[in-house]
PDB file of N, CA and C in Angstrom:
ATOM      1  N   UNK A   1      78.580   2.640  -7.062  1.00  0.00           N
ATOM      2  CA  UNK A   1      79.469   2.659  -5.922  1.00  0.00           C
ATOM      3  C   UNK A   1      79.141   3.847  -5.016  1.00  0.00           C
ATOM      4  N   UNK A   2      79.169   5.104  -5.859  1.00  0.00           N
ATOM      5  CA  UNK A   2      78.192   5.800  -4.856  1.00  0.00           C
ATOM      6  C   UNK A   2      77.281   6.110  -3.867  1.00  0.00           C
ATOM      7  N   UNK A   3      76.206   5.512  -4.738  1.00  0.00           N
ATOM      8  CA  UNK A   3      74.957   5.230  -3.983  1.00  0.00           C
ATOM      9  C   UNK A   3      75.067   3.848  -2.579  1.00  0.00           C
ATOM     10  N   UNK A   4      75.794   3.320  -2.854  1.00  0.00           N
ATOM     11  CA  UNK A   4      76.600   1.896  -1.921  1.00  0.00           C
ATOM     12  C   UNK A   4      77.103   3.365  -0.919  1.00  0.00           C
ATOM     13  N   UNK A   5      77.868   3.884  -1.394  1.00  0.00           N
ATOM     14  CA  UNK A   5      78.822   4.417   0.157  1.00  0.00           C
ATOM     15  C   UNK A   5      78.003   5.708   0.597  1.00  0.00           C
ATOM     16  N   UNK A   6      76.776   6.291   0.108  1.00  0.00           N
ATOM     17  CA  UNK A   6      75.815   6.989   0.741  1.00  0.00           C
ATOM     18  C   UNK A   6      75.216   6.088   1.551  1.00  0.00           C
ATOM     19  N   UNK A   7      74.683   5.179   1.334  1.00  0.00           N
ATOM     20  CA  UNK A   7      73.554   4.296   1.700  1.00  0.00           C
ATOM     21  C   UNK A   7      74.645   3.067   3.079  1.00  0.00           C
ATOM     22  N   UNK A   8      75.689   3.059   3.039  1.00  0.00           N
ATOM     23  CA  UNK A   8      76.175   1.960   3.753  1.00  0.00           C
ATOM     24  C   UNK A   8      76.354   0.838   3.648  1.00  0.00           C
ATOM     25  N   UNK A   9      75.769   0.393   2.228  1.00  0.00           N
ATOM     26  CA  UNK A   9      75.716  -0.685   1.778  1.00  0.00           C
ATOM     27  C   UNK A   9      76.131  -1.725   1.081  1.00  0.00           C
ATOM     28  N   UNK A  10      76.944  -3.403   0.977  1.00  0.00           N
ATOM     29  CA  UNK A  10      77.802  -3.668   0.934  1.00  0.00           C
ATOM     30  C   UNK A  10      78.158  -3.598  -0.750  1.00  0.00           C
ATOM     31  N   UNK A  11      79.077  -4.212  -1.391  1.00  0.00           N
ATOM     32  CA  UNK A  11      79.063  -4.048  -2.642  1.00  0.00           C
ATOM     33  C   UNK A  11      79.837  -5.560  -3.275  1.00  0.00           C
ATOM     34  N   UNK A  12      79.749  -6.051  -4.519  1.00  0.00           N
ATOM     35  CA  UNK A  12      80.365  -7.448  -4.672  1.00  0.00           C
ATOM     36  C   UNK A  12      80.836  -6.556  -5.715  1.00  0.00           C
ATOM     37  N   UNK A  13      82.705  -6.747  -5.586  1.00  0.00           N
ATOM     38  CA  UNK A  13      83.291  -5.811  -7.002  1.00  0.00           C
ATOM     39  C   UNK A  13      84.589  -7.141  -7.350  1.00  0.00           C
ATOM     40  N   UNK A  14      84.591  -7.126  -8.438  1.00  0.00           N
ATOM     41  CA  UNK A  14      85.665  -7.939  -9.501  1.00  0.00           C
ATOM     42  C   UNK A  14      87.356  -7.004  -9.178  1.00  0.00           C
ATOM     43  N   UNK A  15      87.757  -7.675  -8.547  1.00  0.00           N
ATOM     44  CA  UNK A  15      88.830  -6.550  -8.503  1.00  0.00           C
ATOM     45  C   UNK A  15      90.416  -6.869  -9.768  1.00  0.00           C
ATOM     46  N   UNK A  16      90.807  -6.208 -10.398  1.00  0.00           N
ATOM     47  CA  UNK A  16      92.269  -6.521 -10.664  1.00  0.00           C
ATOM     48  C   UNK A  16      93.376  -6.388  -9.849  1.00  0.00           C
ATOM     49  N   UNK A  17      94.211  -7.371  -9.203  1.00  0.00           N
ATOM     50  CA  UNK A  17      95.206  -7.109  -8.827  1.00  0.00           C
ATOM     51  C   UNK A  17      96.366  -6.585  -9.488  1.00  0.00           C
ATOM     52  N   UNK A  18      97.556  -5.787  -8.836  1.00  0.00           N
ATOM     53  CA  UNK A  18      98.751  -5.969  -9.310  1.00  0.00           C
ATOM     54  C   UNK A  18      99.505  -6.620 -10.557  1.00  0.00           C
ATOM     55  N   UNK A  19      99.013  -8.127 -10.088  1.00  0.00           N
ATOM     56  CA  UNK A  19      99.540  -9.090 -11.145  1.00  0.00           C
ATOM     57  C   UNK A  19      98.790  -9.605 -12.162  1.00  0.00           C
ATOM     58  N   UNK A  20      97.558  -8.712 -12.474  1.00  0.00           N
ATOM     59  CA  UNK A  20      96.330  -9.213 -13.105  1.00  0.00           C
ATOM     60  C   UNK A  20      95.090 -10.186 -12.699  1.00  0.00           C
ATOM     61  N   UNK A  21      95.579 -10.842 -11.666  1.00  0.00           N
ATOM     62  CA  UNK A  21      94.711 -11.679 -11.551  1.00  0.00           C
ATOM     63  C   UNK A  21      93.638 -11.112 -10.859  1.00  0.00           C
ATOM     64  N   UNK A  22      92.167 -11.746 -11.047  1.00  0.00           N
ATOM     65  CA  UNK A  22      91.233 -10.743 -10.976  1.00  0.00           C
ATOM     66  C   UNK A  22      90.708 -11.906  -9.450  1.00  0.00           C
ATOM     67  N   UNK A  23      89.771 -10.848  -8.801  1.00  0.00           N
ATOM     68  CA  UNK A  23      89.095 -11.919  -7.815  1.00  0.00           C
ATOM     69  C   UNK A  23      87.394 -10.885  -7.134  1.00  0.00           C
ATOM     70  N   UNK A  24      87.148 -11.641  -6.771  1.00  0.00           N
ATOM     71  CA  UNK A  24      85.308 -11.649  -6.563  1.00  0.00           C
ATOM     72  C   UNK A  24      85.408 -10.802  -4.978  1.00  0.00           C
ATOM     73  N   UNK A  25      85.318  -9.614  -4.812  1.00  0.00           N
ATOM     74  CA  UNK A  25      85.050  -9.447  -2.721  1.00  0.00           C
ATOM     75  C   UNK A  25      84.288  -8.660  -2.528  1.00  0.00           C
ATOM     76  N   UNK A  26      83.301  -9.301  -1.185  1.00  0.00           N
ATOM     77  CA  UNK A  26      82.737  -8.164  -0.921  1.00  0.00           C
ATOM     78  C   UNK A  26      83.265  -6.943   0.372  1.00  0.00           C
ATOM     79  N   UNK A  27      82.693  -5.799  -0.032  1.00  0.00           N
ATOM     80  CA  UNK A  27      83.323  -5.006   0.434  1.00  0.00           C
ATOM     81  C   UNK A  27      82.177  -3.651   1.348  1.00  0.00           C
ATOM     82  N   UNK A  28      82.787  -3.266   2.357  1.00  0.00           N
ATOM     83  CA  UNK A  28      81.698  -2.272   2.904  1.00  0.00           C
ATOM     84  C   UNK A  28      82.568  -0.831   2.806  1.00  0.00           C
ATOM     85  N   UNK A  29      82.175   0.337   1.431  1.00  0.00           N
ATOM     86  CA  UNK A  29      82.817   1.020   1.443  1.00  0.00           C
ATOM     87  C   UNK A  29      82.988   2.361   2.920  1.00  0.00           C
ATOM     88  N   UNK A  30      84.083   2.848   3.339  1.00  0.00           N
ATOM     89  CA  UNK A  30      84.494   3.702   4.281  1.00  0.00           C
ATOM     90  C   UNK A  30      84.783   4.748   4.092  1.00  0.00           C
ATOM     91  N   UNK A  31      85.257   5.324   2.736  1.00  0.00           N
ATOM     92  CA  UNK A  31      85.450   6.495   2.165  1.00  0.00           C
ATOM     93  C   UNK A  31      86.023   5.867   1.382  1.00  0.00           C
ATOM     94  N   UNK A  32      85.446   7.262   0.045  1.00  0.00           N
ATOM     95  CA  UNK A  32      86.487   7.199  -1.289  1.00  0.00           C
ATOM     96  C   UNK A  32      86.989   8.547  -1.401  1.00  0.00           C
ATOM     97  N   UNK A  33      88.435   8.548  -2.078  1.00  0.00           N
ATOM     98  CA  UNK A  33      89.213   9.717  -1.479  1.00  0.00           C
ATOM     99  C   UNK A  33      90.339   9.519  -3.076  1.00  0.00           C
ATOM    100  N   UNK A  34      90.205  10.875  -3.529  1.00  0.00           N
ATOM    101  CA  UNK A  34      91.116  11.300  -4.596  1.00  0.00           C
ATOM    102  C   UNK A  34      92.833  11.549  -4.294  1.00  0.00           C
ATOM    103  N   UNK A  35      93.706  11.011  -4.628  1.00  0.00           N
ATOM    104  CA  UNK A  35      95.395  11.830  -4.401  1.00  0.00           C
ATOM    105  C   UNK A  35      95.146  13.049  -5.331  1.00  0.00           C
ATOM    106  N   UNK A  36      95.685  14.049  -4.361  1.00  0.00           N
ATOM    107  CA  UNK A  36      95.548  15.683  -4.702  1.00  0.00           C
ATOM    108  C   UNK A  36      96.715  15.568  -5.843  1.00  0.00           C
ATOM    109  N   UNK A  37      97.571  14.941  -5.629  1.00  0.00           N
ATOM    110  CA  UNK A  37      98.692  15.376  -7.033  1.00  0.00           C
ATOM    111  C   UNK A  37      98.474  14.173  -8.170  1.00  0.00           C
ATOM    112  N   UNK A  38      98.139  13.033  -7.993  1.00  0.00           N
ATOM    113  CA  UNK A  38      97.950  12.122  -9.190  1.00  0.00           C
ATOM    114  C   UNK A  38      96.732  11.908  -9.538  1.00  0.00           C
ATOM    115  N   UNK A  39      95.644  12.528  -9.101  1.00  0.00           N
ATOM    116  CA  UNK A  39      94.237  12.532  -9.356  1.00  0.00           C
ATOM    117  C   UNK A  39      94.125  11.168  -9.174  1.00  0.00           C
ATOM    118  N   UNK A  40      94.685   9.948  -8.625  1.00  0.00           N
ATOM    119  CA  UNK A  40      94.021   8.821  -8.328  1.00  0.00           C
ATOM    120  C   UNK A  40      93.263   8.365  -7.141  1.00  0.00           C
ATOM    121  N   UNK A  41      92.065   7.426  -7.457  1.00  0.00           N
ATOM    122  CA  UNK A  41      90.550   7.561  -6.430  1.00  0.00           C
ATOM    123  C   UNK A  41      90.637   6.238  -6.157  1.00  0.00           C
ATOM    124  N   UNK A  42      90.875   6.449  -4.532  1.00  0.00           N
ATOM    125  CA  UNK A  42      91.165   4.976  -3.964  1.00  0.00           C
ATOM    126  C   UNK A  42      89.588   5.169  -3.156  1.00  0.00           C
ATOM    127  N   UNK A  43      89.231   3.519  -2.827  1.00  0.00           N
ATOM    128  CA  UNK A  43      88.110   3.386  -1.660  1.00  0.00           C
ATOM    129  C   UNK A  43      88.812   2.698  -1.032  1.00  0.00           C
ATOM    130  N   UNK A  44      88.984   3.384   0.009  1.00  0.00           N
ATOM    131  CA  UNK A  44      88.987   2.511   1.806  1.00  0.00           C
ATOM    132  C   UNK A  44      87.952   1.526   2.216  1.00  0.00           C
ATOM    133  N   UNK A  45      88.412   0.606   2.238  1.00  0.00           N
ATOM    134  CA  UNK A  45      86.808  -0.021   2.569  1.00  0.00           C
ATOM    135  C   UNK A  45      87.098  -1.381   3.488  1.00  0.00           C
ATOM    136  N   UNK A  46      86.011  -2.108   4.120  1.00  0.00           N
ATOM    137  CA  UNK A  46      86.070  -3.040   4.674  1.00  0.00           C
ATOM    138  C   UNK A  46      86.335  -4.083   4.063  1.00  0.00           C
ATOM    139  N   UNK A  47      87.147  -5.034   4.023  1.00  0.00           N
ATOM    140  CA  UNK A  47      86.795  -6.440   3.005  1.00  0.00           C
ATOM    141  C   UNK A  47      86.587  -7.699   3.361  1.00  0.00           C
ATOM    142  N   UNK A  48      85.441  -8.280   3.275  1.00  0.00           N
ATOM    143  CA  UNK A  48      84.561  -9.793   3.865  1.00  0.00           C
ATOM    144  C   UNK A  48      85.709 -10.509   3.700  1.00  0.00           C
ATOM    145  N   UNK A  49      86.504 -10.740   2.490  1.00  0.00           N
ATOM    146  CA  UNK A  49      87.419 -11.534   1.885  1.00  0.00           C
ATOM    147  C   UNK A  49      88.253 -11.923   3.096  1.00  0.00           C
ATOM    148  N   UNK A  50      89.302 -11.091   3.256  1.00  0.00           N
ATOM    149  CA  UNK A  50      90.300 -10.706   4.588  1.00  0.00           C
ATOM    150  C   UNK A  50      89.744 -10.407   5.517  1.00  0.00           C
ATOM    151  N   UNK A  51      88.841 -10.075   5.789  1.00  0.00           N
ATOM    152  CA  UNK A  51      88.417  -9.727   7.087  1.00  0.00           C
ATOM    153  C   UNK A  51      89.163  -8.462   7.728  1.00  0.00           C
ATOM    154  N   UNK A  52      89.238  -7.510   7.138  1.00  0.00           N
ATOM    155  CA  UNK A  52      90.250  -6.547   7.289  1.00  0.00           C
ATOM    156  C   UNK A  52      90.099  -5.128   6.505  1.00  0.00           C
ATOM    157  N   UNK A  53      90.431  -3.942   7.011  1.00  0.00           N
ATOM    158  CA  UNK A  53      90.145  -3.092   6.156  1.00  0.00           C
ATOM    159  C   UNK A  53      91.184  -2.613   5.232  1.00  0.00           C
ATOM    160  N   UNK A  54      90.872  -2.624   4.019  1.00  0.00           N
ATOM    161  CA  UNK A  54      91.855  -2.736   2.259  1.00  0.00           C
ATOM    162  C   UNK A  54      91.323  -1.207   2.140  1.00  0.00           C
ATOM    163  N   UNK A  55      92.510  -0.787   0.918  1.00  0.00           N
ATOM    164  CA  UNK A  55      92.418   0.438   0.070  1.00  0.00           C
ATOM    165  C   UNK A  55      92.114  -0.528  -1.332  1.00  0.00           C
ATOM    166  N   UNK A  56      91.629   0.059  -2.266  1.00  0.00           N
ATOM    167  CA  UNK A  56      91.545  -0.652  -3.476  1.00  0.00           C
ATOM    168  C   UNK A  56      91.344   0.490  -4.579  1.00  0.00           C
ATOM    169  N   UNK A  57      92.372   0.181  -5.783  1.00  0.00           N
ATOM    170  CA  UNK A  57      92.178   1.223  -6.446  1.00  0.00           C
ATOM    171  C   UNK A  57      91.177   1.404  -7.368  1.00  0.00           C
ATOM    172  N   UNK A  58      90.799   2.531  -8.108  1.00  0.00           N
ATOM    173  CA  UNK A  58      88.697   2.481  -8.387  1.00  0.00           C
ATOM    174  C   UNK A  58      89.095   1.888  -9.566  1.00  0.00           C
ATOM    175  N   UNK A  59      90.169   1.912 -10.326  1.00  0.00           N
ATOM    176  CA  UNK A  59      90.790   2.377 -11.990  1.00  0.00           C
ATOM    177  C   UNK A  59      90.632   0.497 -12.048  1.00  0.00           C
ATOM    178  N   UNK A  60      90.845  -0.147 -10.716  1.00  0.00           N
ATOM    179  CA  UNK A  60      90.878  -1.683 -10.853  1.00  0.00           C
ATOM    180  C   UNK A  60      89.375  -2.280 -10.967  1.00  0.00           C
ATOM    181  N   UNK A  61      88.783  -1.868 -10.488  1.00  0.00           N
ATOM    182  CA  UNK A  61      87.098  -2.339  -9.776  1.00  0.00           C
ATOM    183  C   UNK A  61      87.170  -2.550 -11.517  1.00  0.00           C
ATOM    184  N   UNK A  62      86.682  -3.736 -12.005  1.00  0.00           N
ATOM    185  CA  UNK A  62      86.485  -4.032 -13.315  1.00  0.00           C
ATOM    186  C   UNK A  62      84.853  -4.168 -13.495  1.00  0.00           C
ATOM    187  N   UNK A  63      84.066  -4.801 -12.231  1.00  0.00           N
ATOM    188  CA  UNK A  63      82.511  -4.506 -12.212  1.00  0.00           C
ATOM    189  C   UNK A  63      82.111  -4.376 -10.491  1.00  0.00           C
ATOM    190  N   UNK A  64      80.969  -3.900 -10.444  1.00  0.00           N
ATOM    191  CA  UNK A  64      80.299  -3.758  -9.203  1.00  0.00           C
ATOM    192  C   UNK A  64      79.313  -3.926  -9.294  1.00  0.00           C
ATOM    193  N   UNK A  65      78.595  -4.669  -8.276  1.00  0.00           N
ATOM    194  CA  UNK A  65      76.472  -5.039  -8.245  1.00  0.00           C
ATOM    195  C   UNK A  65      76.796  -5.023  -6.720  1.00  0.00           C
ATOM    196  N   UNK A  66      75.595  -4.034  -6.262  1.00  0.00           N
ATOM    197  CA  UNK A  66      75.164  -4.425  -4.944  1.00  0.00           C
ATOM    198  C   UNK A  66      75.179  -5.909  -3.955  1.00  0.00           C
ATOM    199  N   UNK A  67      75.785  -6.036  -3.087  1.00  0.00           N
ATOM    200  CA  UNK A  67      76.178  -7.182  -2.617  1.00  0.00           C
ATOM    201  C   UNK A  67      74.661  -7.950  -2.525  1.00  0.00           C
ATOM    202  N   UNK A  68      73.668  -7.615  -2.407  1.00  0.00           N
ATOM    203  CA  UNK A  68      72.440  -8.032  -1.829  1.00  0.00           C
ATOM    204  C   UNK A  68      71.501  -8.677  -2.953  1.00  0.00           C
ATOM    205  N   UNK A  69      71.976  -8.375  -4.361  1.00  0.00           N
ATOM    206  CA  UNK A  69      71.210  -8.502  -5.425  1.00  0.00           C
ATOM    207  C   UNK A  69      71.420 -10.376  -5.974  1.00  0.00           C
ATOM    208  N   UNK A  70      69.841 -10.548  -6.213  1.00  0.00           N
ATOM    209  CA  UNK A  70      69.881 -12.088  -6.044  1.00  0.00           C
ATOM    210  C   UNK A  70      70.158 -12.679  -7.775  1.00  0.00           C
ATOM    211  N   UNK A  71      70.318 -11.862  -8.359  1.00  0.00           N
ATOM    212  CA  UNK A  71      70.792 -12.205  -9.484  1.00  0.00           C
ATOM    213  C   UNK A  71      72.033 -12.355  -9.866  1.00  0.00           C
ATOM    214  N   UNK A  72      72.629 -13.514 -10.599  1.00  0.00           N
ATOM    215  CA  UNK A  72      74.056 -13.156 -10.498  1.00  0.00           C
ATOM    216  C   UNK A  72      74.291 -12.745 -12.211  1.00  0.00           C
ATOM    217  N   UNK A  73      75.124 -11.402 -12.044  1.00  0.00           N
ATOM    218  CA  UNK A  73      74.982 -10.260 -12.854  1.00  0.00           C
ATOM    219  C   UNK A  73      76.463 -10.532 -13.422  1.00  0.00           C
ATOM    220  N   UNK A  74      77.245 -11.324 -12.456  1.00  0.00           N
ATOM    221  CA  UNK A  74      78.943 -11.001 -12.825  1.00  0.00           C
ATOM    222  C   UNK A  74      78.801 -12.598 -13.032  1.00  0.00           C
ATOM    223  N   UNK A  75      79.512 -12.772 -14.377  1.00  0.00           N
ATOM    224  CA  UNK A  75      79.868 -14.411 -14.228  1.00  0.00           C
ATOM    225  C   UNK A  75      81.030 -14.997 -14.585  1.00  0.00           C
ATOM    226  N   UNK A  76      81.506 -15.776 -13.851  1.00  0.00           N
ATOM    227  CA  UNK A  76      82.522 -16.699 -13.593  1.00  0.00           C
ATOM    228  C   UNK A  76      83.449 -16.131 -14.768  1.00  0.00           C
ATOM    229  N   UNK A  77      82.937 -16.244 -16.137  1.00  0.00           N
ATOM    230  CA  UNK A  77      84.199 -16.250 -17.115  1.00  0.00           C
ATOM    231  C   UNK A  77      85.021 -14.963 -16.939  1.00  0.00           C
ATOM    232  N   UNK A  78      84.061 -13.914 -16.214  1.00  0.00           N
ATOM    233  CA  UNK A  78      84.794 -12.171 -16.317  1.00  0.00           C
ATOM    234  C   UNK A  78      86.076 -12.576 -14.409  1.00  0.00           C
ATOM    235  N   UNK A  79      86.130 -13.833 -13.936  1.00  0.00           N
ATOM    236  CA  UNK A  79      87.315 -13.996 -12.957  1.00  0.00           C
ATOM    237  C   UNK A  79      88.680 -13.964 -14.198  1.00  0.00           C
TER     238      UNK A  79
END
């Protein structure tokens, strides 16, 4: 995820929601940014999904592969 938000580059992450349910988006990270009192590390980022820019929390991101990579690395059963 790092190297994605040095580089500009998009990212395909498994996210957990709220209610557990998990879902597939890609995302163009904008900053990632720590809360000074709960030590929690959100990324701001763009999301293809919505078309809109989301916070998403990191503690959720369950996997990440470079959006560009032609292998598919994440599969269906980990939705």
């Amino acid at each position: 995820m790092l190297d994605a938000y040095r580089n500009n580059d998009p990212v395909t992450i498994i996210y957990k929601g709220r209610n557990g349910t998990k879902t597939s988006r890609v995302i163009e990270l904008l900053k990632i940014e720590t809360d000074p009192y709960s030590g929690v590390r959100r990324i701001k980022s763009y999301c293809h999904l919505r078309r809109a820019e989301r916070t998403f929390l990191l503690e959720r991101v369950t996997d990440a592969i470079p959006a560009n990579t032609e292998l598919s690395v994440i599969s269906k059963d980990s939705l």
